[in-house]
N, C-alpha and C. Protein backbone atom coordinates (compact mmCIF):
# COMPACT_ATOMS: atom_id res chain seq x y z
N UNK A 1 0.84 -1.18 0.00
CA UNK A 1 0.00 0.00 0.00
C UNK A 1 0.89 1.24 0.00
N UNK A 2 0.17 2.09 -0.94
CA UNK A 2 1.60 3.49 -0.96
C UNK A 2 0.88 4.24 0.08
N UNK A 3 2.00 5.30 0.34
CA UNK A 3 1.80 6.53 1.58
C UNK A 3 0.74 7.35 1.07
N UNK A 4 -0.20 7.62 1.43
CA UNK A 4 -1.36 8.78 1.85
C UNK A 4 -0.88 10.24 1.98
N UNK A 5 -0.25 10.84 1.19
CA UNK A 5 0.34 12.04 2.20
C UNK A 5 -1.18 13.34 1.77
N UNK A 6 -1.18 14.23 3.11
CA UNK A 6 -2.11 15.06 2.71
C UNK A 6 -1.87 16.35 2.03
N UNK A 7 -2.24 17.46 1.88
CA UNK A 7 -1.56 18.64 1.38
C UNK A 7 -0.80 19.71 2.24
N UNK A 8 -0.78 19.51 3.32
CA UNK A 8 -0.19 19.61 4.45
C UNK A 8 0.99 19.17 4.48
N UNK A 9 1.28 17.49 4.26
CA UNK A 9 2.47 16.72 4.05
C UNK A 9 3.34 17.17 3.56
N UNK A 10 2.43 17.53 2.01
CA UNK A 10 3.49 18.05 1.10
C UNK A 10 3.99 19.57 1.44
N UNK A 11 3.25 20.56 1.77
CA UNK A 11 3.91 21.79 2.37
C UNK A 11 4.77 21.90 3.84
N UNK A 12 4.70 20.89 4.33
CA UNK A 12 5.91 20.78 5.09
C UNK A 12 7.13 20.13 4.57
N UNK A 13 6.91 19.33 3.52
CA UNK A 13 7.97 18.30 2.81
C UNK A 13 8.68 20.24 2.63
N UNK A 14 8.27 20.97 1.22
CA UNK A 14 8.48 21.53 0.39
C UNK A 14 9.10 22.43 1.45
N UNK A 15 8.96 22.86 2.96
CA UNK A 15 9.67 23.44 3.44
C UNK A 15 10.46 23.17 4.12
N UNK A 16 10.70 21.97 4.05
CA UNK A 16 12.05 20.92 4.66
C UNK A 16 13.08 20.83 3.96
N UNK A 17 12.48 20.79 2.68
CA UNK A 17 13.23 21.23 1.32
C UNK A 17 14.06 21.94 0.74
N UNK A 18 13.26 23.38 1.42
CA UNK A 18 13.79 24.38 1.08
C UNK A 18 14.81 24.90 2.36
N UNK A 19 14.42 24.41 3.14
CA UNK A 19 15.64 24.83 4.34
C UNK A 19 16.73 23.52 3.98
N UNK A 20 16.83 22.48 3.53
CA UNK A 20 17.82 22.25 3.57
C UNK A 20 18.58 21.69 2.55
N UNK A 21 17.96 21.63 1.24
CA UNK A 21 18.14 21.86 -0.15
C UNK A 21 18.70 22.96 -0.86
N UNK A 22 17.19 23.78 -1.11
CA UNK A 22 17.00 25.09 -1.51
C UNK A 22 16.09 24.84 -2.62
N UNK A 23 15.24 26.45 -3.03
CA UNK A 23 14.22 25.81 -4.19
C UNK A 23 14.77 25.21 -5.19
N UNK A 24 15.79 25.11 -5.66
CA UNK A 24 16.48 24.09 -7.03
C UNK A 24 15.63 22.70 -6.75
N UNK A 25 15.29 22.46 -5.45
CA UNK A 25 14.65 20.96 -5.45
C UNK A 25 13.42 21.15 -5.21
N UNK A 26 12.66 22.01 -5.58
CA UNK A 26 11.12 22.14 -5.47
C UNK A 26 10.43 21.85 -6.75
N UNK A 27 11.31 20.42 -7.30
CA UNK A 27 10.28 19.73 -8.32
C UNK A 27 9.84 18.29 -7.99
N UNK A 28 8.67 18.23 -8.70
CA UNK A 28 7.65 16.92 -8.18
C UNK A 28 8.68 15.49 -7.96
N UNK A 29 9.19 15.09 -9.37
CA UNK A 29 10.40 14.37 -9.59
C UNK A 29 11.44 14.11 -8.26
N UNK A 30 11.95 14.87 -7.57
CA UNK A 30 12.55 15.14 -6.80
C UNK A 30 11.58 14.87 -5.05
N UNK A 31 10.81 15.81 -5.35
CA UNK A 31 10.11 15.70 -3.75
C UNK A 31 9.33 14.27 -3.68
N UNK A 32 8.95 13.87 -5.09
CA UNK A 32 7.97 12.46 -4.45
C UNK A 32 9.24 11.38 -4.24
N UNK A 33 10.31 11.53 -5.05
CA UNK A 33 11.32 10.59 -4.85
C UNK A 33 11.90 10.41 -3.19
N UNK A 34 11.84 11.99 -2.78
CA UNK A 34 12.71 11.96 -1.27
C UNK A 34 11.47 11.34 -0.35
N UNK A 35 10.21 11.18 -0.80
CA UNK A 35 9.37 10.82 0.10
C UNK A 35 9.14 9.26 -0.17
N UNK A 36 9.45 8.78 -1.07
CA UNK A 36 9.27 7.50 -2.04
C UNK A 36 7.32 7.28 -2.25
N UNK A 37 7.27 8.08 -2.76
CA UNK A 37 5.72 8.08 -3.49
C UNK A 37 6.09 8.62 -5.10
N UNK A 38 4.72 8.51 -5.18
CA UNK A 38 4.16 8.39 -7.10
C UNK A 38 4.20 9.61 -7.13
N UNK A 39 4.09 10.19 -8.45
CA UNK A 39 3.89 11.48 -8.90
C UNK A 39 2.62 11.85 -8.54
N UNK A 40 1.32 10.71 -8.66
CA UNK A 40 0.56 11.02 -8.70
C UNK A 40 -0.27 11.51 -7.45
N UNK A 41 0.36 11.04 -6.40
CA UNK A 41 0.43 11.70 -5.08
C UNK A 41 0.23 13.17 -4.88
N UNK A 42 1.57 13.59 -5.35
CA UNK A 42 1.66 14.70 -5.92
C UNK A 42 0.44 16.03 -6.33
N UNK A 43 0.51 15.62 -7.60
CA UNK A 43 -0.61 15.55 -8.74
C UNK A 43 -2.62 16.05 -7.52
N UNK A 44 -2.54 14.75 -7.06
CA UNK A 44 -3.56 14.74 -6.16
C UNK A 44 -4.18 16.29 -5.71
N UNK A 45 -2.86 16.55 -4.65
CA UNK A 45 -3.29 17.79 -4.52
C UNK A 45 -2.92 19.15 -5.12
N UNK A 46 -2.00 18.64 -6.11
CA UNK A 46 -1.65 20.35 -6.64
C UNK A 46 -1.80 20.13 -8.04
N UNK A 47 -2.40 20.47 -8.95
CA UNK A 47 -2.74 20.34 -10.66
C UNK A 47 -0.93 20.61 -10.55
N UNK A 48 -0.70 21.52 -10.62
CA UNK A 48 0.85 21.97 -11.26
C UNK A 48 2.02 22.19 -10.31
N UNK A 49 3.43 21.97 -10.57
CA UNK A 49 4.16 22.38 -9.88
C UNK A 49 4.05 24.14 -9.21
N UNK A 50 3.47 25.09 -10.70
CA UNK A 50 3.63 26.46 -9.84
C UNK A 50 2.23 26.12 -8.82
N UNK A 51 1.26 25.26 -8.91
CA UNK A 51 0.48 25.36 -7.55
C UNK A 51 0.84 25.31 -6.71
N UNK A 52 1.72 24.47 -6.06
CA UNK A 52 2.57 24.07 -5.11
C UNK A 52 3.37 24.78 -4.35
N UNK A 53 4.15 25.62 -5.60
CA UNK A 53 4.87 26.69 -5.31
C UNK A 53 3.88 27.84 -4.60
N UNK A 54 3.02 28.46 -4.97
CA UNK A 54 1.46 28.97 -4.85
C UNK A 54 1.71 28.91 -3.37
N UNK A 55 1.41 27.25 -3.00
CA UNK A 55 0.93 26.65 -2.04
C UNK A 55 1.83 27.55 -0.82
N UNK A 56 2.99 27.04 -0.90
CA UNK A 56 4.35 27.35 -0.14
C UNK A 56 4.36 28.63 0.37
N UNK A 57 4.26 29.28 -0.42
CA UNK A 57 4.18 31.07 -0.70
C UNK A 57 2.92 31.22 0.52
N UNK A 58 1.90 30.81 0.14
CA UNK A 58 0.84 31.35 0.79
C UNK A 58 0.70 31.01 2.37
N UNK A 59 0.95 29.50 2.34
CA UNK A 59 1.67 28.84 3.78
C UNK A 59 2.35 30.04 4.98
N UNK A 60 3.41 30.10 3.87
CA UNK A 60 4.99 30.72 4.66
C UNK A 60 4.36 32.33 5.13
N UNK A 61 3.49 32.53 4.39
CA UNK A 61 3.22 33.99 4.42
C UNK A 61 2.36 33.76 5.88
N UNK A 62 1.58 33.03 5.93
CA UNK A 62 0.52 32.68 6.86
C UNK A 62 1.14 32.62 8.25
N UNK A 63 2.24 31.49 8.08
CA UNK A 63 3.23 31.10 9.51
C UNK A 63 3.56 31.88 9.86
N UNK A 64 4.53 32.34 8.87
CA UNK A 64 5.85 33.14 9.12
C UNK A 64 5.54 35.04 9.11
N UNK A 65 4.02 34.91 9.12
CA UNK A 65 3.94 36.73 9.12
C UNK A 65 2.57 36.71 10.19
N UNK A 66 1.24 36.52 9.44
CA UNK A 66 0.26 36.49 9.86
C UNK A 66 0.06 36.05 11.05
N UNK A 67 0.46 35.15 10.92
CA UNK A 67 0.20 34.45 12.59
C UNK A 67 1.32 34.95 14.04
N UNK A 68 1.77 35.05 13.49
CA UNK A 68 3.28 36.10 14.17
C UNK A 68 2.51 37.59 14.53
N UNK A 69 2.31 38.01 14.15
CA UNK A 69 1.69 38.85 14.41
C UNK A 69 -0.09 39.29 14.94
N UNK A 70 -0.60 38.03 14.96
CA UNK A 70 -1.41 37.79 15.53
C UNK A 70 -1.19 37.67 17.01
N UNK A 71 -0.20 36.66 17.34
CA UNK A 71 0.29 36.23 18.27
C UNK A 71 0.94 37.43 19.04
N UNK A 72 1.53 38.53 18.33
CA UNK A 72 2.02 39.66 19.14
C UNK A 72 0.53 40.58 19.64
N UNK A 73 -0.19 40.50 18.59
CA UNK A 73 -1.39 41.47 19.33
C UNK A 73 -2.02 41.07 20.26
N UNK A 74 -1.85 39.99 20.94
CA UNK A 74 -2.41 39.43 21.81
C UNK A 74 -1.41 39.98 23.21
N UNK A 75 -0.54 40.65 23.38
CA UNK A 75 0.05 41.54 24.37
C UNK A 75 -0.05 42.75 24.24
N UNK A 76 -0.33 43.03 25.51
CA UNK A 76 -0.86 44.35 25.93
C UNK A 76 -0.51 46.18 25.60
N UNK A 77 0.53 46.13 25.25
CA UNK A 77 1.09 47.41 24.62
C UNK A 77 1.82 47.24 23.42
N UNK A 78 2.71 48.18 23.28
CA UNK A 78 3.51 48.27 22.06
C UNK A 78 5.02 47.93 22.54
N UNK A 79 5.04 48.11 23.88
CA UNK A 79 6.63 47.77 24.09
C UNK A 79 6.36 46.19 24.41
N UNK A 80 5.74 45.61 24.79
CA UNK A 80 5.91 44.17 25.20
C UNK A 80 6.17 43.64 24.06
N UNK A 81 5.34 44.25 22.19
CA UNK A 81 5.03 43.41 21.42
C UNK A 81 6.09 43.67 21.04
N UNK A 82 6.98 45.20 20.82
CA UNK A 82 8.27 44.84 20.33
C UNK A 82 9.17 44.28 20.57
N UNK A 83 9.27 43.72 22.19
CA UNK A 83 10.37 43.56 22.89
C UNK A 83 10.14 41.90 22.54
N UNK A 84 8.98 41.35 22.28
CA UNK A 84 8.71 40.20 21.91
C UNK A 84 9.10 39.42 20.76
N UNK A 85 8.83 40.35 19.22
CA UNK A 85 9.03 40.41 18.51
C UNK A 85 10.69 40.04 18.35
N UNK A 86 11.31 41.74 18.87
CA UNK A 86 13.03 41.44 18.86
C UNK A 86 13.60 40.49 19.53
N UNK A 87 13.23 39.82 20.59
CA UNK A 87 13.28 38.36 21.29
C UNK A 87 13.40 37.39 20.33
N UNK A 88 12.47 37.30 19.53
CA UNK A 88 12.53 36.10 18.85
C UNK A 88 12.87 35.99 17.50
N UNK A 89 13.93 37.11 17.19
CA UNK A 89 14.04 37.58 15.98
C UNK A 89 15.87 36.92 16.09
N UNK A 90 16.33 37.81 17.29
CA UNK A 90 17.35 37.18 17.76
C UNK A 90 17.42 36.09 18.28
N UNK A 91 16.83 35.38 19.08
CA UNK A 91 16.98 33.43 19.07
C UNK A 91 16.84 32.79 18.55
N UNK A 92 15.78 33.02 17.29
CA UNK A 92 15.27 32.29 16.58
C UNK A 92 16.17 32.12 15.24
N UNK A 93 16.93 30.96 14.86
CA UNK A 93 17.66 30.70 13.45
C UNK A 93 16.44 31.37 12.36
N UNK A 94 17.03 31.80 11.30
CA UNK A 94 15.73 31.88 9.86
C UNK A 94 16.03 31.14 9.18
N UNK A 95 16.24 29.86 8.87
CA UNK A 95 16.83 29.14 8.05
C UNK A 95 15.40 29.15 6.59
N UNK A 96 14.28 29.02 6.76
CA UNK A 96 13.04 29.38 6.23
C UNK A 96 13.33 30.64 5.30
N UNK A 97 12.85 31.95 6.19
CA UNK A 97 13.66 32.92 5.64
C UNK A 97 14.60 33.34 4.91
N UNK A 98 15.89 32.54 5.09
CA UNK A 98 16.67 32.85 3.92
C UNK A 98 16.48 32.19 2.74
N UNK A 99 15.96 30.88 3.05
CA UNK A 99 15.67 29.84 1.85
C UNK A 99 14.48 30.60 1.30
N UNK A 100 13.39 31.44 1.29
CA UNK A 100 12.55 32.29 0.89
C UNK A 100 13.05 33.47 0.20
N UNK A 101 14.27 33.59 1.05
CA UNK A 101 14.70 34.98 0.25
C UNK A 101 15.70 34.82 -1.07
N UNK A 102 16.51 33.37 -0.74
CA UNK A 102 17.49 33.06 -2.22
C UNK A 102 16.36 33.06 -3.19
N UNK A 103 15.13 32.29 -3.27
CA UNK A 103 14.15 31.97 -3.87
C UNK A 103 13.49 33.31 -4.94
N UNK A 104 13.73 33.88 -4.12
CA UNK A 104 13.10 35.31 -4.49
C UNK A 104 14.28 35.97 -5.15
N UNK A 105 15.45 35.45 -5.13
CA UNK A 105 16.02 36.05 -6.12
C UNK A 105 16.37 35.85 -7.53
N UNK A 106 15.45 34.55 -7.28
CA UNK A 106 15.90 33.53 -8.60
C UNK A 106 14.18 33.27 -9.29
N UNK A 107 13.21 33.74 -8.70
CA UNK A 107 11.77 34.15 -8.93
C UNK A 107 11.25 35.01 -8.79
N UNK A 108 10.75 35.92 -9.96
CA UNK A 108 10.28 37.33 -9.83
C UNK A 108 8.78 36.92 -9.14
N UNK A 109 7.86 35.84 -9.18
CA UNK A 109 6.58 35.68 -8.45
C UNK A 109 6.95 35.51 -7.04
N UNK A 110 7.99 34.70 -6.66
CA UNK A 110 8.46 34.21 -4.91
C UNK A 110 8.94 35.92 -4.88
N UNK A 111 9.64 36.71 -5.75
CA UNK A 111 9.95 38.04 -5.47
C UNK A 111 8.59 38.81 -5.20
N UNK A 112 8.08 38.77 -5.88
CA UNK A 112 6.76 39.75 -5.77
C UNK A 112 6.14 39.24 -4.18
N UNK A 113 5.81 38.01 -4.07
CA UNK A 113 4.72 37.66 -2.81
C UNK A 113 5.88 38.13 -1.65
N UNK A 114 7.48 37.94 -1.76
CA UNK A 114 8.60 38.37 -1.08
C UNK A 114 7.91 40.18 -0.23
N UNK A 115 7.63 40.81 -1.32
CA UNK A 115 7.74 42.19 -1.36
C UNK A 115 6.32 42.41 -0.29
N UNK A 116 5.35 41.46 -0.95
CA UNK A 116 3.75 41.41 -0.26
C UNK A 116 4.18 41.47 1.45
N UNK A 117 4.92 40.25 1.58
CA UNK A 117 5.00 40.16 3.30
C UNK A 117 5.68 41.32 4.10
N UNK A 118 7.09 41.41 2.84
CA UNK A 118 7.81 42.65 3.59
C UNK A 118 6.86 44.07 4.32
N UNK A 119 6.02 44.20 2.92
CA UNK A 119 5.02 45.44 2.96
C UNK A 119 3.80 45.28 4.47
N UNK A 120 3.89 44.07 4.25
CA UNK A 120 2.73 43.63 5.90
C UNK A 120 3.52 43.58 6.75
N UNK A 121 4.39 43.34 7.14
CA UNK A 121 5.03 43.13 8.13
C UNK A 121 5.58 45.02 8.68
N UNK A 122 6.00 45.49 7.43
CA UNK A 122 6.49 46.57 7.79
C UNK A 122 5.28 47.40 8.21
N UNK A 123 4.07 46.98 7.30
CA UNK A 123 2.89 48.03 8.17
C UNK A 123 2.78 47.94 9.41
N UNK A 124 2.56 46.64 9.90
CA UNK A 124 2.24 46.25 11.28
C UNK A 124 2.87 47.09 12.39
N UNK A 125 4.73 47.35 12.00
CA UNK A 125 5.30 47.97 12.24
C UNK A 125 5.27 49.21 12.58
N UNK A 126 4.80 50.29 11.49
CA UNK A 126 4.48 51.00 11.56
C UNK A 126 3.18 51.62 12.30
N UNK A 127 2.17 51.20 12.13
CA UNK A 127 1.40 50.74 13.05
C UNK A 127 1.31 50.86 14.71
N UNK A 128 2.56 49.86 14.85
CA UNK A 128 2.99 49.79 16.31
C UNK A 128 3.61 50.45 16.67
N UNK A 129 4.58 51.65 16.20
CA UNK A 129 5.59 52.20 16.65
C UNK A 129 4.42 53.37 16.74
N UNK A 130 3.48 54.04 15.78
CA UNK A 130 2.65 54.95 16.06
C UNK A 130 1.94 55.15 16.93
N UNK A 131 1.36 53.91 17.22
CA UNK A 131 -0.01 53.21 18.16
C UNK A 131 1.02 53.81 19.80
N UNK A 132 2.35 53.77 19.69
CA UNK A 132 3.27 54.06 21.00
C UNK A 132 3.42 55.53 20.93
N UNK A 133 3.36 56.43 20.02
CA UNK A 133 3.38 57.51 20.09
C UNK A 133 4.70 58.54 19.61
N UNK A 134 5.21 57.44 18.53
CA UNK A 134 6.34 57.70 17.72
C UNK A 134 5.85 58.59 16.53
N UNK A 135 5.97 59.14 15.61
CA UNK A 135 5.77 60.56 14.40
C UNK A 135 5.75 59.25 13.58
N UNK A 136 4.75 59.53 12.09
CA UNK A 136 4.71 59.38 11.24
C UNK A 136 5.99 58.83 10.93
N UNK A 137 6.69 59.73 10.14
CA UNK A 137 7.94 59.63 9.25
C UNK A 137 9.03 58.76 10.03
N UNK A 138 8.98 58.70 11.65
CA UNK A 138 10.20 58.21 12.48
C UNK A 138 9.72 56.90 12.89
N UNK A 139 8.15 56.48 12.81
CA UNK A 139 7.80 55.73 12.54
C UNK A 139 8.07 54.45 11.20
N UNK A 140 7.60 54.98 9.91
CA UNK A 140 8.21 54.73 8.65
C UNK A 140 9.71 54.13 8.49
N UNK A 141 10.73 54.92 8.83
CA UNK A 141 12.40 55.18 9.01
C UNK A 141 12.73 53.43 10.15
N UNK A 142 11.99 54.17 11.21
CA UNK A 142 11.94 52.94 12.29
C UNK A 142 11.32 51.22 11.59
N UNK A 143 10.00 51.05 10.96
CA UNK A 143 10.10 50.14 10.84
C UNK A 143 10.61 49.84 9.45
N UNK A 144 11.07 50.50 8.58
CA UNK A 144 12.44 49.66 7.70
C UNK A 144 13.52 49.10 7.84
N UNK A 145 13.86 49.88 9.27
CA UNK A 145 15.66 49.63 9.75
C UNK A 145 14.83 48.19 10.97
N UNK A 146 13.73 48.13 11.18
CA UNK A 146 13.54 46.53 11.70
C UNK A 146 13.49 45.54 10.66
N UNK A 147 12.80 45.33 9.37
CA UNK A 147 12.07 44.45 8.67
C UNK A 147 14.07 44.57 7.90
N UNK A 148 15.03 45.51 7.76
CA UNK A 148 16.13 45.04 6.78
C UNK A 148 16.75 44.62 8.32
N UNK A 149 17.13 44.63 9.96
CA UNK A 149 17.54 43.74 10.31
C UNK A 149 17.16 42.56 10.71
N UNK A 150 15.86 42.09 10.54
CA UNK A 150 15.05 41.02 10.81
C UNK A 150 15.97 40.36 9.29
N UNK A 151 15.86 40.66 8.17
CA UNK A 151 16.39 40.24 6.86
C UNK A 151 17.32 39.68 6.56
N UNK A 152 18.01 40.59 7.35
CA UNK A 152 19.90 40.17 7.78
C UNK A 152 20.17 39.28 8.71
N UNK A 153 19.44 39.23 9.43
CA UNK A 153 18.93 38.11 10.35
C UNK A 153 19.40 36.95 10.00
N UNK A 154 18.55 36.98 8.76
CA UNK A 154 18.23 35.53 8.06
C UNK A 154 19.27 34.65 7.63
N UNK A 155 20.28 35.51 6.97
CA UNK A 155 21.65 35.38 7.05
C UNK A 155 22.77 35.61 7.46
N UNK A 156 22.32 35.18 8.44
CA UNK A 156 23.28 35.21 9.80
C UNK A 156 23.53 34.06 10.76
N UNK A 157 22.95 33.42 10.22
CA UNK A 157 22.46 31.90 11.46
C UNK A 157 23.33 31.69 12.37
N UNK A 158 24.57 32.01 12.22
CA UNK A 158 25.83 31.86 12.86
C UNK A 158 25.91 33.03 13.47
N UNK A 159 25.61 34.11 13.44
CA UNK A 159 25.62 35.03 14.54
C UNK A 159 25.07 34.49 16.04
N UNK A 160 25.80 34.98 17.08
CA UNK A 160 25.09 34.85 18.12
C UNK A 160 25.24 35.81 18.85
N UNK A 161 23.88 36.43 19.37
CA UNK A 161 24.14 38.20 20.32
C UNK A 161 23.42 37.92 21.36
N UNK A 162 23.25 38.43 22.32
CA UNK A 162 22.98 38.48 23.62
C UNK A 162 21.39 38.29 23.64
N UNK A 163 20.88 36.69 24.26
CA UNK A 163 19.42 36.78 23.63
C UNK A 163 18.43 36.95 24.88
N UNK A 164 19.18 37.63 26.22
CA UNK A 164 18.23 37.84 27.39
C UNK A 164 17.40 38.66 26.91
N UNK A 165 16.63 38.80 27.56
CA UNK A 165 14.87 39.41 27.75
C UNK A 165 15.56 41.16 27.76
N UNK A 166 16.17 41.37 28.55
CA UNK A 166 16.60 42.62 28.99
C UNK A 166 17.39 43.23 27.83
N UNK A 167 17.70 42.30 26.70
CA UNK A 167 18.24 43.12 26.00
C UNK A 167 16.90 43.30 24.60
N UNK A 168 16.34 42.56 24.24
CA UNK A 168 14.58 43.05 23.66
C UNK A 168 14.18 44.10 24.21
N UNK A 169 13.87 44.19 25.65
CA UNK A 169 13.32 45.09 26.34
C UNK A 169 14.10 46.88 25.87
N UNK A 170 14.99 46.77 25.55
CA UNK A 170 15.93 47.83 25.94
C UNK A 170 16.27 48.45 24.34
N UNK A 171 16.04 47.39 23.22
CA UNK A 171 15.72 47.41 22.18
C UNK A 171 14.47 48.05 21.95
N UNK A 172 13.49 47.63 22.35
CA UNK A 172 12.40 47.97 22.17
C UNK A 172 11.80 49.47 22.53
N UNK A 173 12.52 48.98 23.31
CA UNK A 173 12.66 51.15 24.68
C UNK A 173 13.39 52.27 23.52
N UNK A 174 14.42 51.58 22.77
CA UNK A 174 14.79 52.51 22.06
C UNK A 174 14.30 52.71 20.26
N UNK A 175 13.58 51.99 19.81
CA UNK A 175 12.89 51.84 19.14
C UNK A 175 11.60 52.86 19.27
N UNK A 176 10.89 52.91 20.46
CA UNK A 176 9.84 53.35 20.66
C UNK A 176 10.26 54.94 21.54
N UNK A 177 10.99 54.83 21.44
CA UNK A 177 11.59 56.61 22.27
C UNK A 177 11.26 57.79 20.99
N UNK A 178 11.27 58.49 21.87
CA UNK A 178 11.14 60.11 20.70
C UNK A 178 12.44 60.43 20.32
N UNK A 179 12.57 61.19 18.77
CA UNK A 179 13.70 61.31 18.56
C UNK A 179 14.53 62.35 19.38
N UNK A 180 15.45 62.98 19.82
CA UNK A 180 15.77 64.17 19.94
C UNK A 180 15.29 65.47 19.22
N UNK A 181 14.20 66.38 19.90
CA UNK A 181 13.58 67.40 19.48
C UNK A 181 12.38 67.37 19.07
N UNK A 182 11.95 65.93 19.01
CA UNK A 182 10.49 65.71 18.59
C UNK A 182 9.54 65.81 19.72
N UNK A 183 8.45 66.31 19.45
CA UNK A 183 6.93 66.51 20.35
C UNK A 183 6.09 65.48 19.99
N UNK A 184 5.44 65.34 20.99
CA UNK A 184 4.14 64.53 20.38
C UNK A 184 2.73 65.29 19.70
């Protein structure tokens, strides 16, 4: 009897894949082989390889943004959520992330949905730094210089910086401070 896999299966395969492959192996040929199933497995749930790809994209966006940020609004201010945020930005490897981001350099569609998350993520950002009582524009400035070191992040895996609480916290304090000379 062959394996059952669901569509689930396969979007975790495809991001197992991609963290430790890279997309060069995000073809059917390849992924039903590492799983030892049929193409038609495959096939089952995705008409086409770019579905799949589709699939991945929409997934990763879901995990890796949406729900992340769900999960931050569920604390009580703006400094907890940043200090939360930068917490787990620094402990957390991106191995995902970067494998999303080579992807995107070698796919103008993984580029484009690339640009989609950046743009949500950085709103949220923005958003939050306002919602604290930061200016427009220092707002803006502020969450780009998070979403390009969250980025850099990604490739960095081998970095290691100081991942106590107290140093998020203190991050976050300065993130959310007024600039020199600014009013509210």
């Amino acid at each position: 009897m062959s394996k059952r896999l669901t569509r689930e299966a396969w979007i975790s395969h495809g991001f197992d894949v991609l963290r430790s492959t890279g997309h060069e192996a995000l073809k059917a040929d390849t992924l039903c082989k590492a799983l030892g199933v049929s193409r038609g497995s495959f096939y089952w749930h995705f008409p086409s390889l770019g579905e799949f790809h589709d699939a991945l994209l929409v997934a990763w966006r879901q995990r890796n943004t949406e729900a992340v940020i769900a999960e931050l609004q569920e604390h009580p201010d703006a400094e907890t959520q940043l200090a939360t945020l930068i917490q787990k930005a620094i402990e957390t490897p991106q191995p995902l992330e970067n494998a999303m981001r080579r992807w995107g350099g070698a796919n103008p569609d993984v580029a484009s949905a690339l640009a989609q998350v950046d743009l949500l993520r950085r709103t949220y950002l923005v958003e939050l730094l306002m919602g604290a009582g930061v200016s427009a524009a220092v707002a803006q400035d502020r969450a780009t210089l998070l979403t390009w070191s969250f980025v850099g992040r990604s490739f960095a895996p081998m970095f290691v910086a100081d991942t106590s609480p107290k140093v998020a916290v203190e991050m976050s304090a300065l993130f959310l401070s007024k600039p020199a000379g600014e009013t509210l």
